[in-house]
C-alpha atoms as a PDB file:
ATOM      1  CA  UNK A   1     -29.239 -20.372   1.022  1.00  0.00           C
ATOM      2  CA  UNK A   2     -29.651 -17.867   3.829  1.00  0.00           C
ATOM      3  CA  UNK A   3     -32.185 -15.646   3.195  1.00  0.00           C
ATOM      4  CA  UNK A   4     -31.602 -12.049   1.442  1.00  0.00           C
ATOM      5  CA  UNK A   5     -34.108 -10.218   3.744  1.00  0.00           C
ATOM      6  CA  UNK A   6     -31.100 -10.525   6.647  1.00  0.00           C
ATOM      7  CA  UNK A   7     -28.678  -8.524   4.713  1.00  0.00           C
ATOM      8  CA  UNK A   8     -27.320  -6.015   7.076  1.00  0.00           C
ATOM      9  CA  UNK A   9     -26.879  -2.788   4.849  1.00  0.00           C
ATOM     10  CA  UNK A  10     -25.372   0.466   5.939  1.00  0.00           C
ATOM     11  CA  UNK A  11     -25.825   2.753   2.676  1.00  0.00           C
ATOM     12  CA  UNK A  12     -26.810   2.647  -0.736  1.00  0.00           C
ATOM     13  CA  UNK A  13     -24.988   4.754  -3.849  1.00  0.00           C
ATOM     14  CA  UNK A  14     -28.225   4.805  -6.546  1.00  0.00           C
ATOM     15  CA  UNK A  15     -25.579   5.973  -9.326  1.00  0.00           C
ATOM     16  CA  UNK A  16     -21.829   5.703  -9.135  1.00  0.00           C
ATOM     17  CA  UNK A  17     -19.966   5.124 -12.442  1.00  0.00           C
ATOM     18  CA  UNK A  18     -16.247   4.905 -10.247  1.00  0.00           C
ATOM     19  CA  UNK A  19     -17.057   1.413  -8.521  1.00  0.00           C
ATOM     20  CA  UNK A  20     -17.169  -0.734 -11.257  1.00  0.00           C
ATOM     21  CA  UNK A  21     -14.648   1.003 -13.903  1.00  0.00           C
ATOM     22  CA  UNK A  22     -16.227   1.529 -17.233  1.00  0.00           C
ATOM     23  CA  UNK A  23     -20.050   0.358 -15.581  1.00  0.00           C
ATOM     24  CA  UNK A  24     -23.078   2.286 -14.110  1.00  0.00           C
ATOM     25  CA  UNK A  25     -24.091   0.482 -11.077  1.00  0.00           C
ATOM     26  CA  UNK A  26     -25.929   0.772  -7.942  1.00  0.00           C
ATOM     27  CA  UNK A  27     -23.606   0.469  -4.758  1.00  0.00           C
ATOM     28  CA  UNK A  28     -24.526  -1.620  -2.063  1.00  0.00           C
ATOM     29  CA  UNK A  29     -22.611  -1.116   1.342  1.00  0.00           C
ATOM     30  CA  UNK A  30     -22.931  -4.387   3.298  1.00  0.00           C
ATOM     31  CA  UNK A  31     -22.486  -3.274   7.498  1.00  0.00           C
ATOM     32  CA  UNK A  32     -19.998  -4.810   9.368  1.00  0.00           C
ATOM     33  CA  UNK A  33     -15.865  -5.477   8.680  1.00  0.00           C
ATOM     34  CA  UNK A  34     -13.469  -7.401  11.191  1.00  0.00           C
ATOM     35  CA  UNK A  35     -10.464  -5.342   9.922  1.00  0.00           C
ATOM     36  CA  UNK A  36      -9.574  -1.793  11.210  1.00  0.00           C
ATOM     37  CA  UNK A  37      -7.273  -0.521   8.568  1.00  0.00           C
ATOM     38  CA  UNK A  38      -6.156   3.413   9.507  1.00  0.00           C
ATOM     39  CA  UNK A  39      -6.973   4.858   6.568  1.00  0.00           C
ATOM     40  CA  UNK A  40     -10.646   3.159   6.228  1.00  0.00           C
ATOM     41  CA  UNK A  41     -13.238   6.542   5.462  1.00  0.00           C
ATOM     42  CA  UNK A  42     -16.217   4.282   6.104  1.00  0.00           C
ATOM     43  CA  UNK A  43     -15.992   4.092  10.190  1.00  0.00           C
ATOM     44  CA  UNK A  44     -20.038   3.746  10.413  1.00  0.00           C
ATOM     45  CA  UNK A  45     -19.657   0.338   8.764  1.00  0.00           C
ATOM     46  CA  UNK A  46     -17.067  -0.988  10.647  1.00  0.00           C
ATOM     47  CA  UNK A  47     -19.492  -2.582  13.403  1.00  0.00           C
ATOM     48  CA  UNK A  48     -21.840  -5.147  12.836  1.00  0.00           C
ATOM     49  CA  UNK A  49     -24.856  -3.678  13.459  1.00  0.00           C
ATOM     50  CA  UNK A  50     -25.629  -0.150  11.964  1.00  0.00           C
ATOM     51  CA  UNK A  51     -27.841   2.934  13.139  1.00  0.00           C
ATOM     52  CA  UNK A  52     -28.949   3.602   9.862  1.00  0.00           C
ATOM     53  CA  UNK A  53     -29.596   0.488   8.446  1.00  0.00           C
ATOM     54  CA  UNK A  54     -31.501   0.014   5.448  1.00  0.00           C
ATOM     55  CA  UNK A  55     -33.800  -2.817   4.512  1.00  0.00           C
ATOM     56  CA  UNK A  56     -32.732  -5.425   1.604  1.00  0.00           C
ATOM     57  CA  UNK A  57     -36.763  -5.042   0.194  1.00  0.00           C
ATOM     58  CA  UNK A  58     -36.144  -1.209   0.440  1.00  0.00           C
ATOM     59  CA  UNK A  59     -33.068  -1.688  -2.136  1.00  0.00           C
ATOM     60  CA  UNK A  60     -35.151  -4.365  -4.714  1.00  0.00           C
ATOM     61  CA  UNK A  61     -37.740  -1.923  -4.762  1.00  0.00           C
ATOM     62  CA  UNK A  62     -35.540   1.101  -5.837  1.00  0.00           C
ATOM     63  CA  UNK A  63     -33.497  -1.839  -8.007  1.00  0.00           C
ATOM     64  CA  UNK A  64     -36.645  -2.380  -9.971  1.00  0.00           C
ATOM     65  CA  UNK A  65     -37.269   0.963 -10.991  1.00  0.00           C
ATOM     66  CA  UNK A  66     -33.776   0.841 -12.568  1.00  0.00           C
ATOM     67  CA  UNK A  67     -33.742  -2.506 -15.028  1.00  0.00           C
ATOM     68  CA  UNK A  68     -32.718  -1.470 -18.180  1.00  0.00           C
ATOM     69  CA  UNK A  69     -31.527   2.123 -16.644  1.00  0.00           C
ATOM     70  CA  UNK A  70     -28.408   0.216 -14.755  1.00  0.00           C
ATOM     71  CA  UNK A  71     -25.486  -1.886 -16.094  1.00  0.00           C
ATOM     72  CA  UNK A  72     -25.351  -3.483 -12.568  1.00  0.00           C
ATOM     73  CA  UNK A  73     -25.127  -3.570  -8.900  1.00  0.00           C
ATOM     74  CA  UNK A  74     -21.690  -3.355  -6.551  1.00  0.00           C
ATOM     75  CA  UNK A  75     -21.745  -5.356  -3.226  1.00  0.00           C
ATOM     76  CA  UNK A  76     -19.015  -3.027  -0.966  1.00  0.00           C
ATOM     77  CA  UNK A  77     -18.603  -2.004   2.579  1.00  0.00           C
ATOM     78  CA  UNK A  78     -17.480  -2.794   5.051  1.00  0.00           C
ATOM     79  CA  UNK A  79     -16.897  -6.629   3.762  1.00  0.00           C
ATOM     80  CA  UNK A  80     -19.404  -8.321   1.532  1.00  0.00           C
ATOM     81  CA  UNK A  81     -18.463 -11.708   2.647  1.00  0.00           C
ATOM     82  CA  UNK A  82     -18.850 -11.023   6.587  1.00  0.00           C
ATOM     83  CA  UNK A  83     -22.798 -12.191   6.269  1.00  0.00           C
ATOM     84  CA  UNK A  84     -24.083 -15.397   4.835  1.00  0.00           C
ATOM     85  CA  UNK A  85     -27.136 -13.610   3.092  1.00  0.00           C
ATOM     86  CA  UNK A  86     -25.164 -12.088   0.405  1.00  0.00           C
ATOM     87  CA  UNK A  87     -25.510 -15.385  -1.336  1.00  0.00           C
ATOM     88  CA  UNK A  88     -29.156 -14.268  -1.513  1.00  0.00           C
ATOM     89  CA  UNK A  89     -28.890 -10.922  -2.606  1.00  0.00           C
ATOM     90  CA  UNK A  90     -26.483 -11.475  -4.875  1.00  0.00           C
ATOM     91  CA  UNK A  91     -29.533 -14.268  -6.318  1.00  0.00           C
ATOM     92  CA  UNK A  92     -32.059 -11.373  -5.880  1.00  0.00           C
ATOM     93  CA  UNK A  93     -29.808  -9.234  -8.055  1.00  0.00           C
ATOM     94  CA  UNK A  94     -29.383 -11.152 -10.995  1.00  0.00           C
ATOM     95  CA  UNK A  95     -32.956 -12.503 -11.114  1.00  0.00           C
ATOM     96  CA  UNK A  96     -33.863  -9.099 -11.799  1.00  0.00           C
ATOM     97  CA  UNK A  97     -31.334  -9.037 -14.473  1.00  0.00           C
ATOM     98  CA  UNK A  98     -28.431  -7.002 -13.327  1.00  0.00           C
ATOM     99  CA  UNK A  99     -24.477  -7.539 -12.974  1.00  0.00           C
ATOM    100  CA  UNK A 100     -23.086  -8.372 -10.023  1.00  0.00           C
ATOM    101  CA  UNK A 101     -19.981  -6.633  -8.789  1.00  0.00           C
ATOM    102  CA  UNK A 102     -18.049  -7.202  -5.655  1.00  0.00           C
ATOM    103  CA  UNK A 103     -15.697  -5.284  -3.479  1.00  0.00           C
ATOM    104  CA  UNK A 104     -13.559  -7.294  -0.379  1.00  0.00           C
ATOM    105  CA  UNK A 105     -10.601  -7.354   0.969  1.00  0.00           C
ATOM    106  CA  UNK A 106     -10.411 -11.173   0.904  1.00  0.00           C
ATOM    107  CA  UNK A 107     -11.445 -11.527   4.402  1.00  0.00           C
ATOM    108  CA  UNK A 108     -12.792 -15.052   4.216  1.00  0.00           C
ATOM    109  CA  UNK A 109     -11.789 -16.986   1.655  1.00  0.00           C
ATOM    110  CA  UNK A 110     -14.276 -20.179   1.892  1.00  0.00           C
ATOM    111  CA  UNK A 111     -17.174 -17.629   1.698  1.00  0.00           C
ATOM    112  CA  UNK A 112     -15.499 -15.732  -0.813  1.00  0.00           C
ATOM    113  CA  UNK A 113     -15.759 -19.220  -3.097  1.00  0.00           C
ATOM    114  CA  UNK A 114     -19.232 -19.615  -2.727  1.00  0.00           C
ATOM    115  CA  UNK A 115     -20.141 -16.516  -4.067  1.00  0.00           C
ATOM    116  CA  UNK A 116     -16.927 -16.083  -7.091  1.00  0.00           C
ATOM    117  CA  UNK A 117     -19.747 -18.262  -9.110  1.00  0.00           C
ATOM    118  CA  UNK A 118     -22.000 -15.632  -9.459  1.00  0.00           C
ATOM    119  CA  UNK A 119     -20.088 -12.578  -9.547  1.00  0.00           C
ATOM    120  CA  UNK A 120     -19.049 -10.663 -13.182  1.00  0.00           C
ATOM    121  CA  UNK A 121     -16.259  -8.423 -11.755  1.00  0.00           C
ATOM    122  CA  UNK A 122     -14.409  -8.127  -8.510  1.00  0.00           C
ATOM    123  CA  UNK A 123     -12.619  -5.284  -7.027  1.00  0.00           C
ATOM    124  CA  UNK A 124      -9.671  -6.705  -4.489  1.00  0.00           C
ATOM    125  CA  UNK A 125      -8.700  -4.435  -2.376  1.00  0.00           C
ATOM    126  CA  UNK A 126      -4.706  -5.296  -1.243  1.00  0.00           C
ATOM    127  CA  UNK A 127      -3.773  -3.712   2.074  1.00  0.00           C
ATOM    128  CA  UNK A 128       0.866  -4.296   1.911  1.00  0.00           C
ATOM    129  CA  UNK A 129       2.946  -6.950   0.909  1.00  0.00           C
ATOM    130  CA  UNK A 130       1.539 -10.122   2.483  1.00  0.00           C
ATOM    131  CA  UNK A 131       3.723 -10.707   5.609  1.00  0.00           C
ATOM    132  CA  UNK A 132       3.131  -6.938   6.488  1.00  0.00           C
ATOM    133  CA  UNK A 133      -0.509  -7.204   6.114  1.00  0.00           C
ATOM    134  CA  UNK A 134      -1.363  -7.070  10.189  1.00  0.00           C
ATOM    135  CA  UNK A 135       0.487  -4.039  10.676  1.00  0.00           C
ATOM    136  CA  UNK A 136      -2.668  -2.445   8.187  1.00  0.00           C
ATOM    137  CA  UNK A 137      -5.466  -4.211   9.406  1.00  0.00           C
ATOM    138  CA  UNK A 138      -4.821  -4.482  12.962  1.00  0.00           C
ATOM    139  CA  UNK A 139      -5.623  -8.534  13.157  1.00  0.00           C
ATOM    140  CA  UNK A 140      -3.273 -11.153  13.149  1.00  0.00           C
ATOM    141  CA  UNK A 141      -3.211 -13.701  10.175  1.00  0.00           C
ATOM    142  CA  UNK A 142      -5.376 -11.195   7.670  1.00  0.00           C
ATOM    143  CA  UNK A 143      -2.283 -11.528   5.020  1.00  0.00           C
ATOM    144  CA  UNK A 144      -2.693 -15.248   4.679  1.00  0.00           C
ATOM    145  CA  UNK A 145      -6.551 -14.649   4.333  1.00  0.00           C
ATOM    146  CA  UNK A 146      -6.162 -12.534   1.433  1.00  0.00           C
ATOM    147  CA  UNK A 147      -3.351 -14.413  -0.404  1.00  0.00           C
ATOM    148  CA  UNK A 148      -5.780 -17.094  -0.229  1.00  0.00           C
ATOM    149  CA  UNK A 149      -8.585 -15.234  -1.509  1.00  0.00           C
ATOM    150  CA  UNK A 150      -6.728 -13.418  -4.349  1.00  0.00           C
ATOM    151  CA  UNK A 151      -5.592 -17.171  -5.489  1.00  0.00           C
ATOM    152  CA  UNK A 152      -8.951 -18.134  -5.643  1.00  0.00           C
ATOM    153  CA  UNK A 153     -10.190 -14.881  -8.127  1.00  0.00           C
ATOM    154  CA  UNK A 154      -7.317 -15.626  -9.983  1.00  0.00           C
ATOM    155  CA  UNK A 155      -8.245 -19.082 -10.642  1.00  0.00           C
ATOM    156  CA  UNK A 156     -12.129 -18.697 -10.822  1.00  0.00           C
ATOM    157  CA  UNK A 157     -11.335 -16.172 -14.224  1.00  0.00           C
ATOM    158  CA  UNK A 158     -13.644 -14.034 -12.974  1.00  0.00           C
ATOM    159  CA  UNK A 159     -13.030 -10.056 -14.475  1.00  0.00           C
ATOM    160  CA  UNK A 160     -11.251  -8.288 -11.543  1.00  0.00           C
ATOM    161  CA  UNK A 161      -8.729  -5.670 -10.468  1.00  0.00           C
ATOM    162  CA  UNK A 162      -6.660  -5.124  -7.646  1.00  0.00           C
ATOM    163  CA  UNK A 163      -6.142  -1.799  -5.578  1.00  0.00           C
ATOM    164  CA  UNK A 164      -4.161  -0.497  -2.943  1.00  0.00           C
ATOM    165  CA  UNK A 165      -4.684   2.885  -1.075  1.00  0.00           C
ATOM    166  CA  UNK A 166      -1.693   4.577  -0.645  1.00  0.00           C
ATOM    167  CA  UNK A 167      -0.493   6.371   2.249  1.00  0.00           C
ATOM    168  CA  UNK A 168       3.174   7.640   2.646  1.00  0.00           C
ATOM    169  CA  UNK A 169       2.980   7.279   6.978  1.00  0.00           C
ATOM    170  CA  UNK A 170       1.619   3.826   6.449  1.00  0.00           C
ATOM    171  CA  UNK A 171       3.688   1.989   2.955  1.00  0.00           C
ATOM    172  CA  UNK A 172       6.684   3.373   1.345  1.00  0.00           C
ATOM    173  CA  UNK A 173       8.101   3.412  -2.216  1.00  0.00           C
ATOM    174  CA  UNK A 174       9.890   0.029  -1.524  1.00  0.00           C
ATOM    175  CA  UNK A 175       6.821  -1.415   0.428  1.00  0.00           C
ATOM    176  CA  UNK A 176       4.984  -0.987  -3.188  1.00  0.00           C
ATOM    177  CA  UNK A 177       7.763  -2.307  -5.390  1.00  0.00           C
ATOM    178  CA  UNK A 178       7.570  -5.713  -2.792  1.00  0.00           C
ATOM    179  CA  UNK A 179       3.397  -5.654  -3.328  1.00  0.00           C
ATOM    180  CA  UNK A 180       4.037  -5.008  -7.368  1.00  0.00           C
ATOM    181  CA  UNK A 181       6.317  -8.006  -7.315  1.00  0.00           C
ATOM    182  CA  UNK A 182       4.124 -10.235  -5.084  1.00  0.00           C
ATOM    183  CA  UNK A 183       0.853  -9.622  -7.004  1.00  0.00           C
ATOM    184  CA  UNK A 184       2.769 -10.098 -10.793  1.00  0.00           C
ATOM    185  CA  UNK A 185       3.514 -13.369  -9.418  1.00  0.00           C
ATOM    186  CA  UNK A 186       0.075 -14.315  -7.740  1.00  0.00           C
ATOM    187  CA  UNK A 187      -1.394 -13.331 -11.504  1.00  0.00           C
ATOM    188  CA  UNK A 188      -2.305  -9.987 -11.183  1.00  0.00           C
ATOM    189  CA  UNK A 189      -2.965  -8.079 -14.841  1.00  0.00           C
ATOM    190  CA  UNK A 190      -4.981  -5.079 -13.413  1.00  0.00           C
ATOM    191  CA  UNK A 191      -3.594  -3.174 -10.906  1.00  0.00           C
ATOM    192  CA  UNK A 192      -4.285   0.496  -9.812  1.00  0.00           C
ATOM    193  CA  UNK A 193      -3.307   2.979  -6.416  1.00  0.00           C
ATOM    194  CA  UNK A 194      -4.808   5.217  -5.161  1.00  0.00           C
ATOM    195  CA  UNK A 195      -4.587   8.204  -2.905  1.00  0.00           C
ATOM    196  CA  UNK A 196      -6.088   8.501   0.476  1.00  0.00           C
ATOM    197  CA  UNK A 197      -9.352  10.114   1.429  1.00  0.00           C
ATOM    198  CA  UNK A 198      -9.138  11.935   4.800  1.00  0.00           C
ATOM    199  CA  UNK A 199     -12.778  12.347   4.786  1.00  0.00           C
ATOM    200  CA  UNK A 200     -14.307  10.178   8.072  1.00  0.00           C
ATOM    201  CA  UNK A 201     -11.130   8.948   8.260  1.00  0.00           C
ATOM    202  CA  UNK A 202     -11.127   5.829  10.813  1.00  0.00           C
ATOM    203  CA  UNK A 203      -7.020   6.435  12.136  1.00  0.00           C
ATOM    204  CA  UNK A 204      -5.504   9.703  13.351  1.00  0.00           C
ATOM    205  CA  UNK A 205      -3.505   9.856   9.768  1.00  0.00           C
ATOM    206  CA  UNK A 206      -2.124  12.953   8.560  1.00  0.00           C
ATOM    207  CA  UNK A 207      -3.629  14.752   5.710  1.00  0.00           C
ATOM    208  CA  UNK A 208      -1.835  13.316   2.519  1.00  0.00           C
ATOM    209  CA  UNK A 209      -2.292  13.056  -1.206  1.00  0.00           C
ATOM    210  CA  UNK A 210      -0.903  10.877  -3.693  1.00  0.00           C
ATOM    211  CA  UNK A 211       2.158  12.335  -5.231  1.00  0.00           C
ATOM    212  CA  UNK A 212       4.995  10.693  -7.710  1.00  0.00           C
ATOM    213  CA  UNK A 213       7.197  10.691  -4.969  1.00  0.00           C
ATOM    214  CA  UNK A 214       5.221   8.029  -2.573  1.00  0.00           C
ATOM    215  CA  UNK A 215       5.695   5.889  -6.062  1.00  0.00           C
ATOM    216  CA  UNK A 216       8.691   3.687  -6.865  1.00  0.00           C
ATOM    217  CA  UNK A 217       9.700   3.975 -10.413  1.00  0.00           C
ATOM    218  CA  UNK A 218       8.261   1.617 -12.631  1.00  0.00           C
ATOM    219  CA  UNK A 219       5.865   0.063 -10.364  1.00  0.00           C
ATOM    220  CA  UNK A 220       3.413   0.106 -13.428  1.00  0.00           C
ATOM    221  CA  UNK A 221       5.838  -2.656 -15.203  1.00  0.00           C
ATOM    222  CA  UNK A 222       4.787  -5.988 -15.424  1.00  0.00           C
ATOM    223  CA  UNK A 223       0.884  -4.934 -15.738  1.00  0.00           C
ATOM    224  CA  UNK A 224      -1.159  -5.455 -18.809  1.00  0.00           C
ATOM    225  CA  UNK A 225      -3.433  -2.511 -17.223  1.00  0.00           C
ATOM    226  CA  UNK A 226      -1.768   0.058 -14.451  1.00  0.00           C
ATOM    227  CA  UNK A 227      -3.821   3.444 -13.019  1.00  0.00           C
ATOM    228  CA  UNK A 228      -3.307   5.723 -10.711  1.00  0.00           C
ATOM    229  CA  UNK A 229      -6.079   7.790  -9.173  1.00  0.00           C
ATOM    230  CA  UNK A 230      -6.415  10.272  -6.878  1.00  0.00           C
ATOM    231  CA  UNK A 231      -8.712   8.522  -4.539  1.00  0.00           C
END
């Protein structure tokens, strides 16, 4: 197992109660992504390296001053699954008694099922319907890497949601009725959208909330669990 120590970490959240719905966790933000979605508000942790970066023994030690204070800890970024050592961490985290949560876009599915084992709830962050995925992230082939990776959460029956940031320049009403559709069948029960967040927006996106109108009707139906939230 590579070794935690490596982790390549460009923030830390010490409270959040709105990554892990209904939990209060710790938020770790892994550096480094390989997709360059517009509406992505964490630019710094797009590259691999980080100016900031913050030392995994740095986060244990604050971690250990929270067992018992902390339902768990959330593994975001950037993408989780970009760096071998989460496997680690994720070890580190647990040993010490926590929860483990996870946040990815689905990136890389083979790493993605080496670490499903060990994770308690997953966040799956769904860009557009699957053959308009590269028009989102900017690389070619990313749908097919997340369809992949959703099937495999969906068969591991590991707790998890899916989520899709809306933006009316970037997926229209009938772009979200396709997605609906396409996730139903790939055995999606918890879905929820929400609204962009302009602040350090990566693309040159106009400023845009969430409204009924960017919704089709009924895109809710078919969900055991819908939500929409403002970001």
């Amino acid at each position: 197992m590579p070794a935690a120590a490596s982790l390549r970490i460009g923030g830390l959240s010490p409270h959040s109660s709105c990554d892990w719905p209904g939990q209060l966790v710790a938020t770790v933000f892994a550096q480094g992504c390989p997709w360059a979605c517009a509406y992505c508000h964490n630019p710094h942790l797009l590259p691999a390296r980080g100016s900031d970066e913050i030392a995994w023994e740095e986060v244990l030690t604050f971690l250990r001053t929270r067992q018992g204070l902390l339902d768990g800890v959330v593994f975001s970024g950037g993408e989780p699954t970009l760096q071998d050592a989460l496997l680690g961490a994720i070890a580190d985290v647990r040993e010490l008694g926590f929860q483990v949560g996870l946040h990815t876009g689905g990136q890389f599915p083979e790493r993605l099922a080496r670490v499903l084992p060990l994770v308690d709830w997953l966040g799956f962050d769904v860009k557009a319907p699957w053959d308009d995925y590269d028009r989102i992230t900017g690389v070619a082939g990313s749908g097919a890497s997340a369809r992949a990776s959703l099937a495999l959460v969906v068969a591991s029956g590991v707790s998890f949601e899916a989520r899709t940031t809306v933006h009316p320049a970037l997926l229209s009403p009938n772009d979200l009725s396709m997605l609906a559709e396409e996730l139903q069948v790939a055995g999606v029960h918890r879905y929820a959208v929400q609204g962009f967040r302009p602040q350090g927006c990566v693309g040159d996106l106009p400023t845009a909330s969430l409204s009924s109108a960017d919704l089709p009707s009924g895109l809710g139906d078919g969900f055991e669990h819908f939500e929409v939230r403002d970001s």
